[in-house]
C-alpha atoms as a PDB file:
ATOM      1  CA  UNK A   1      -4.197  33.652  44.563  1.00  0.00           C
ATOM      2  CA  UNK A   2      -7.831  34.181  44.618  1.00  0.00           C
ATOM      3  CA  UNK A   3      -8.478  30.931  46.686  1.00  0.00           C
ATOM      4  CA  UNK A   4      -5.993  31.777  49.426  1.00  0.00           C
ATOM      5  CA  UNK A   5      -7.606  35.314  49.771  1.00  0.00           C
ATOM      6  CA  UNK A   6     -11.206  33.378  49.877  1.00  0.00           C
ATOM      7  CA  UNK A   7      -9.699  30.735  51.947  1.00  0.00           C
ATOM      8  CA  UNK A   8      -8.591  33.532  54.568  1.00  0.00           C
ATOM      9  CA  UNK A   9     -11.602  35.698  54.244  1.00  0.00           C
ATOM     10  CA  UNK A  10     -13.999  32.629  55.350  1.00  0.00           C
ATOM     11  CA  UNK A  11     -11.732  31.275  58.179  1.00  0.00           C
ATOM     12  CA  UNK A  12     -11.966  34.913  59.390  1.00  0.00           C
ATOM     13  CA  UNK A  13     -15.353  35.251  59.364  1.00  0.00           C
ATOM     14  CA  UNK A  14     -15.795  31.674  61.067  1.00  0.00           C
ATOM     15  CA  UNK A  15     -13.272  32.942  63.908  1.00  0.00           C
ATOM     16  CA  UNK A  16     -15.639  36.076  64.550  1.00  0.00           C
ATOM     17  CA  UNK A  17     -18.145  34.228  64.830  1.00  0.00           C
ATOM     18  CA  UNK A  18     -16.736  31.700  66.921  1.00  0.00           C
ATOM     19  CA  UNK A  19     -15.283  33.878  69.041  1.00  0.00           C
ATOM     20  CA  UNK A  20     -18.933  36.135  69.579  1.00  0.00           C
ATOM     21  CA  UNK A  21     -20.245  33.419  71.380  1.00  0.00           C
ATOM     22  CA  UNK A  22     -18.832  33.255  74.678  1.00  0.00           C
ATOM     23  CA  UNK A  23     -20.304  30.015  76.127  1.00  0.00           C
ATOM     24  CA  UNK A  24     -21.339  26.465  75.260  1.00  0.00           C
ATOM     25  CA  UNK A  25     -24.489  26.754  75.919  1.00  0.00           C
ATOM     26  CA  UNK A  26     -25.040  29.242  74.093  1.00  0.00           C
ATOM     27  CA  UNK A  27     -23.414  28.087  70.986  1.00  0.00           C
ATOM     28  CA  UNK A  28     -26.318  25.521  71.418  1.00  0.00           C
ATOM     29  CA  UNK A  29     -28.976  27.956  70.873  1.00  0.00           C
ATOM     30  CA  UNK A  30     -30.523  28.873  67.828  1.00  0.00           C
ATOM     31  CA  UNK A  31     -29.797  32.683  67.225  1.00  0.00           C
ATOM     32  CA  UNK A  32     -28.767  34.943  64.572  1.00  0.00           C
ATOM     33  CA  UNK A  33     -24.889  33.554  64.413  1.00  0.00           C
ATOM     34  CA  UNK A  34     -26.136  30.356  63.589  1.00  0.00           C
ATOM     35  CA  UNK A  35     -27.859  31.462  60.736  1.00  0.00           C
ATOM     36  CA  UNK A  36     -25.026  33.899  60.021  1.00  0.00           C
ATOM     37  CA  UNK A  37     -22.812  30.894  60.065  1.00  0.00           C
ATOM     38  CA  UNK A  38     -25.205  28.884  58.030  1.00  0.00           C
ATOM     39  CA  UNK A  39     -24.629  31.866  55.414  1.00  0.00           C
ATOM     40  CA  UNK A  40     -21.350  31.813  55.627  1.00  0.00           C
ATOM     41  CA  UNK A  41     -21.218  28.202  55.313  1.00  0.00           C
ATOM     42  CA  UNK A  42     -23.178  27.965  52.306  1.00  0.00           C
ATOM     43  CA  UNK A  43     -21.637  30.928  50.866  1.00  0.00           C
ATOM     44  CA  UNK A  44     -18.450  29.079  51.345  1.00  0.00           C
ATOM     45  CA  UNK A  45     -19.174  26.456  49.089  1.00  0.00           C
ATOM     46  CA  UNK A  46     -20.547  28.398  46.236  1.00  0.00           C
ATOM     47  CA  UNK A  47     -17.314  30.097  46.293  1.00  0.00           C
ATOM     48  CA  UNK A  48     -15.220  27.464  46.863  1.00  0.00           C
ATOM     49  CA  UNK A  49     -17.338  24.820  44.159  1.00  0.00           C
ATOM     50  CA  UNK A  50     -16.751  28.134  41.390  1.00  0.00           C
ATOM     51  CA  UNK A  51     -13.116  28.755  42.438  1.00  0.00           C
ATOM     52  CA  UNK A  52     -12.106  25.962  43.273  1.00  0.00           C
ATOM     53  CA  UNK A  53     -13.642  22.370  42.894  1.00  0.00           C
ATOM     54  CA  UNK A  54     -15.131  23.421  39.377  1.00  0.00           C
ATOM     55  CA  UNK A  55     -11.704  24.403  38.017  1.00  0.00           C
ATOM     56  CA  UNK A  56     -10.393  21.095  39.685  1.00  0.00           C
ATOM     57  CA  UNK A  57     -13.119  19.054  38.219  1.00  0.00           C
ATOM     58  CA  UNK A  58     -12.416  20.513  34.893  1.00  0.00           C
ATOM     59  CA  UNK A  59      -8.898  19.798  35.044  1.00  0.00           C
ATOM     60  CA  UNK A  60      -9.217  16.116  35.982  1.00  0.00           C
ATOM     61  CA  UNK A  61     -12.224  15.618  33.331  1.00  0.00           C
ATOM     62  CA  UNK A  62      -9.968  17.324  30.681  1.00  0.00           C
ATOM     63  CA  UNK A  63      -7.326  14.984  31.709  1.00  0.00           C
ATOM     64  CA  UNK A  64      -9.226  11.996  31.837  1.00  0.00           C
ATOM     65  CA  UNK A  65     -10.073  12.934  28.349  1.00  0.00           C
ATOM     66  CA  UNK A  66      -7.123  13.458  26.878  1.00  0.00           C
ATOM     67  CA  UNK A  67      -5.553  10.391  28.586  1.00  0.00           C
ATOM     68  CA  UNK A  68      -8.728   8.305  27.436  1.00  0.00           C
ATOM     69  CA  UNK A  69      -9.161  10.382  23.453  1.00  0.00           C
ATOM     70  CA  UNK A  70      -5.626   9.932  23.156  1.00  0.00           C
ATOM     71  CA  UNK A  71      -6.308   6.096  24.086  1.00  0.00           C
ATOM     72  CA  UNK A  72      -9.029   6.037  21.285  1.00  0.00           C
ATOM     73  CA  UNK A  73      -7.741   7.951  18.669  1.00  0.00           C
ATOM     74  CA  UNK A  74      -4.406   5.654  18.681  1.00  0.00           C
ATOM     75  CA  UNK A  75      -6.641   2.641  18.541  1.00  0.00           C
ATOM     76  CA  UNK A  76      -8.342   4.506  15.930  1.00  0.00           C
ATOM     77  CA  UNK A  77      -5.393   5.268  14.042  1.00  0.00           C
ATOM     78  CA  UNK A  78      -4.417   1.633  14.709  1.00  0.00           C
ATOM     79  CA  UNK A  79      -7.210   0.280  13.383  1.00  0.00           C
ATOM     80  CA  UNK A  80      -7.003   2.695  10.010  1.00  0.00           C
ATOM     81  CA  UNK A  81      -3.632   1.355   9.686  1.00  0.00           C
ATOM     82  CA  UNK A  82      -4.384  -2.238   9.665  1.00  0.00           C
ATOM     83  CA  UNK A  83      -7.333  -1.322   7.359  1.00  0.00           C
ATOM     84  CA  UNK A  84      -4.751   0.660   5.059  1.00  0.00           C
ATOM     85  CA  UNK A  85      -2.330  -1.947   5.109  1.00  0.00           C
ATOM     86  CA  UNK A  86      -4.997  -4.349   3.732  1.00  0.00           C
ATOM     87  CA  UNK A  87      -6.539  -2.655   1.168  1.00  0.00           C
ATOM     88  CA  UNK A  88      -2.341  -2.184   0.154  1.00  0.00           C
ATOM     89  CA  UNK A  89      -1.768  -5.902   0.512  1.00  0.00           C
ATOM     90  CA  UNK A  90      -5.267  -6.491  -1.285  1.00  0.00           C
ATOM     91  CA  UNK A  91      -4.457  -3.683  -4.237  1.00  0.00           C
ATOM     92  CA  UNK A  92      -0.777  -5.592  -4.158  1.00  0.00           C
ATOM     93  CA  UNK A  93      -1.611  -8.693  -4.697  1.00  0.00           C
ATOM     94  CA  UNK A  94      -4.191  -7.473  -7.420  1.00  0.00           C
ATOM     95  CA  UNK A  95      -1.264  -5.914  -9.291  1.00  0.00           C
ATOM     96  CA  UNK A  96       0.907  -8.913  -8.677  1.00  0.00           C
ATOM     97  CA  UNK A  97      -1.591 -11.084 -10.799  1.00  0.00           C
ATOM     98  CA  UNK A  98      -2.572  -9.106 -13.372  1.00  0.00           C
ATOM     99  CA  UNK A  99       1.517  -8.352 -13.499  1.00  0.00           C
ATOM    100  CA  UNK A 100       2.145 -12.264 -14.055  1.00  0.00           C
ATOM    101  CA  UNK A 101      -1.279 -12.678 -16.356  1.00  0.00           C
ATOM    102  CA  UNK A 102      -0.029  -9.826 -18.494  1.00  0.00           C
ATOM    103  CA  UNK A 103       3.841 -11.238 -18.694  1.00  0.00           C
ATOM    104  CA  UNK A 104       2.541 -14.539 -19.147  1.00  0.00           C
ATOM    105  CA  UNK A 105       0.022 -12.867 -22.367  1.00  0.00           C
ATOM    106  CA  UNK A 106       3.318 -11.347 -23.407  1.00  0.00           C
ATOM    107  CA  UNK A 107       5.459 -14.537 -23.353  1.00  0.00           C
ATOM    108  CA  UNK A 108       2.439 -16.293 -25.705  1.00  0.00           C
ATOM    109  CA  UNK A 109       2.351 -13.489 -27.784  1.00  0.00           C
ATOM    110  CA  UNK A 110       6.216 -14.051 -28.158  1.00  0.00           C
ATOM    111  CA  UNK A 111       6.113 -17.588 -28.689  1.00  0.00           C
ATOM    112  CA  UNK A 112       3.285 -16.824 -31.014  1.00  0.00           C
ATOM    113  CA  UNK A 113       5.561 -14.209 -32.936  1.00  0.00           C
ATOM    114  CA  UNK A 114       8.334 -16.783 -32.555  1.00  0.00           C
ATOM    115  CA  UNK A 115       6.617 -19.697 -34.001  1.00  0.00           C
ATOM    116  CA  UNK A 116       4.812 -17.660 -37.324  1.00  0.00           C
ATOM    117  CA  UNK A 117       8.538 -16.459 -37.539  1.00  0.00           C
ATOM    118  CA  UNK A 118       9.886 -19.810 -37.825  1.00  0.00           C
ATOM    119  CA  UNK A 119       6.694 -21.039 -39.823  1.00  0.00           C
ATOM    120  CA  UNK A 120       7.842 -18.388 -42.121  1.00  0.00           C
ATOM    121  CA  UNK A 121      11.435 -18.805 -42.175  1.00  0.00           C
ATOM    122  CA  UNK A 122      10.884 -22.435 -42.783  1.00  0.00           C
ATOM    123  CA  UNK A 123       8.803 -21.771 -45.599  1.00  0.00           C
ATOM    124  CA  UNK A 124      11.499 -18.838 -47.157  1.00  0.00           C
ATOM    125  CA  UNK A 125      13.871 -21.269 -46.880  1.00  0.00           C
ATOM    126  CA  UNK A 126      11.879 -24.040 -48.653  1.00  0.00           C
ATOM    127  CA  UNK A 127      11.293 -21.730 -51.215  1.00  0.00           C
ATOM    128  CA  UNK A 128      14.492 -20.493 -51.696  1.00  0.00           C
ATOM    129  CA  UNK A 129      15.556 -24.423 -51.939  1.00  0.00           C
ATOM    130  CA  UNK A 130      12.801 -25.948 -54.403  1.00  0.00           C
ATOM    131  CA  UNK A 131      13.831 -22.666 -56.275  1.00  0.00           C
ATOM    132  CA  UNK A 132      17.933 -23.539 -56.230  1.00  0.00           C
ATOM    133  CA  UNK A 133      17.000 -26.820 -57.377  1.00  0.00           C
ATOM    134  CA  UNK A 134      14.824 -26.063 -59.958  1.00  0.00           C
ATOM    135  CA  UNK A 135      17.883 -23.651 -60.925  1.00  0.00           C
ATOM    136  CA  UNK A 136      20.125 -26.646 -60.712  1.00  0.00           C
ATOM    137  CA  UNK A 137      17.938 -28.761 -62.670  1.00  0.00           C
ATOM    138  CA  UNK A 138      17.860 -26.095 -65.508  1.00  0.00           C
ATOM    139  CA  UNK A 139      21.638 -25.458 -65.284  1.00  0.00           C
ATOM    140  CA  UNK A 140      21.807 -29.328 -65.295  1.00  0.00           C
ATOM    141  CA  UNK A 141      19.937 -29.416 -68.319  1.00  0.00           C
ATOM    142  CA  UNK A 142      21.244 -26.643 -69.967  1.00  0.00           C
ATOM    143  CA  UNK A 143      25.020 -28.679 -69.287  1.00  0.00           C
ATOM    144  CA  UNK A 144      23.868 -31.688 -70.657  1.00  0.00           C
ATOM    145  CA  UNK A 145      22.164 -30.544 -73.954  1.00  0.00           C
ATOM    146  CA  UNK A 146      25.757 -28.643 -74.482  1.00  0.00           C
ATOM    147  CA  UNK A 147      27.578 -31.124 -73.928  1.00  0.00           C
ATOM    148  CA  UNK A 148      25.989 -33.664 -75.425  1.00  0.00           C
ATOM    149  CA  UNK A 149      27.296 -33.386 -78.939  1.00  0.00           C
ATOM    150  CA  UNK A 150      30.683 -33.214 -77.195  1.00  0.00           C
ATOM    151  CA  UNK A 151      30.433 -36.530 -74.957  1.00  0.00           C
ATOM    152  CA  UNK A 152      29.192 -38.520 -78.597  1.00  0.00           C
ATOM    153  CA  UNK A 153      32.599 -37.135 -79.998  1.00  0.00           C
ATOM    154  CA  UNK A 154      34.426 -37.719 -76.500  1.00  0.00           C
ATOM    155  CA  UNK A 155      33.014 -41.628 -76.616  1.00  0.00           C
ATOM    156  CA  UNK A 156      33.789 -42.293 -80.427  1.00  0.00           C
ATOM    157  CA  UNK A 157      37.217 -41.430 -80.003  1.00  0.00           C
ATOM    158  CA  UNK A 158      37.450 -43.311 -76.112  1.00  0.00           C
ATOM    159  CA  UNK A 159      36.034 -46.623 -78.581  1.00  0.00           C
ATOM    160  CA  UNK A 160      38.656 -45.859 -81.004  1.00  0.00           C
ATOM    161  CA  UNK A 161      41.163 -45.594 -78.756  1.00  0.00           C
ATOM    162  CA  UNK A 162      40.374 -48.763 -76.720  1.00  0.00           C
ATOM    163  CA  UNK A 163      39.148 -51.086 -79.381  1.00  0.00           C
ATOM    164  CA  UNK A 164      41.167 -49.374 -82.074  1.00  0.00           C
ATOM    165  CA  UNK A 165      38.195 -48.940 -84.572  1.00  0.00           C
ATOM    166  CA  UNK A 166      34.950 -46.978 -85.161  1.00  0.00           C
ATOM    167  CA  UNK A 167      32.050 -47.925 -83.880  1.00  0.00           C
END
């Protein structure tokens, strides 16, 4: 609204002006209107460049740098992202191996646990058989010596019976 009214008010004063000097020739002369147009003229364009060009120039500018900081800060933010998704891959990775160093510790530790379980189990169980034999060998013992009087009857009477005499 205000550069319409500013618009009008020059082109006014321009057609007074104009219109004040009746002929060519003396349009040609150097006189007060010219400097009063000169004036005008000048004043024109300080009002114009404030109300006008200034506001249009800031416009474009603050257009241009939205279009171009909008430009930048996604290639920014690109660029953060593929740095991001790095440092994840990277940290990943990391975890990934110290994941399979730790499961492999674990599965040694178990075969570790596995084999000193056996090693132990083998041993119980040797144990537990040298000790069942040694039991056997006593109760074997222990068989014999009672029936040992008994098998000296048993075989005097098996002679007796097959040769038919005492021996």
């Amino acid at each position: 609204m205000r550069i319409t009214g500013v618009l009008v008010l020059v082109v006014a004063i321009l057609f007074i002006s104009v219109s004040d000097a009746g002929a060519a020739e003396e349009l040609l002369k150097i006189d007060k209107t010219l400097i009063v147009q000169l004036i005008i003229f000048i004043a024109t364009i300080f009002i114009l460049n404030s109300l006008l060009f200034k506001p249009l120039i800031g416009v474009v500018e603050k257009r241009e740098k939205l279009t171009t900081g909008r430009i930048k800060e996604a290639k920014e933010l690109e660029e953060k992202v593929e740095q991001i998704m790095k440092e994840y891959r990277a940290k990943l990775d990391e975890i990934r191996a110290k994941a399979m160093e730790e499961r492999n510790e674990i599965r040694r530790e178990a075969q570790a646990a596995a084999e000193d379980l056996i090693g132990r189990t083998h041993k119980e169980a040797q144990a537990l058989l040298e000790e069942a034999r040694s039991r056997l060998n006593l109760e074997t013992r222990d068989i014999r010596e009672r029936i040992k009087p008994d098998i000296e009857v048993l075989a005097r009477e098996i002679v007796l019976q097959v040769l038919g005499r005492k021996v």
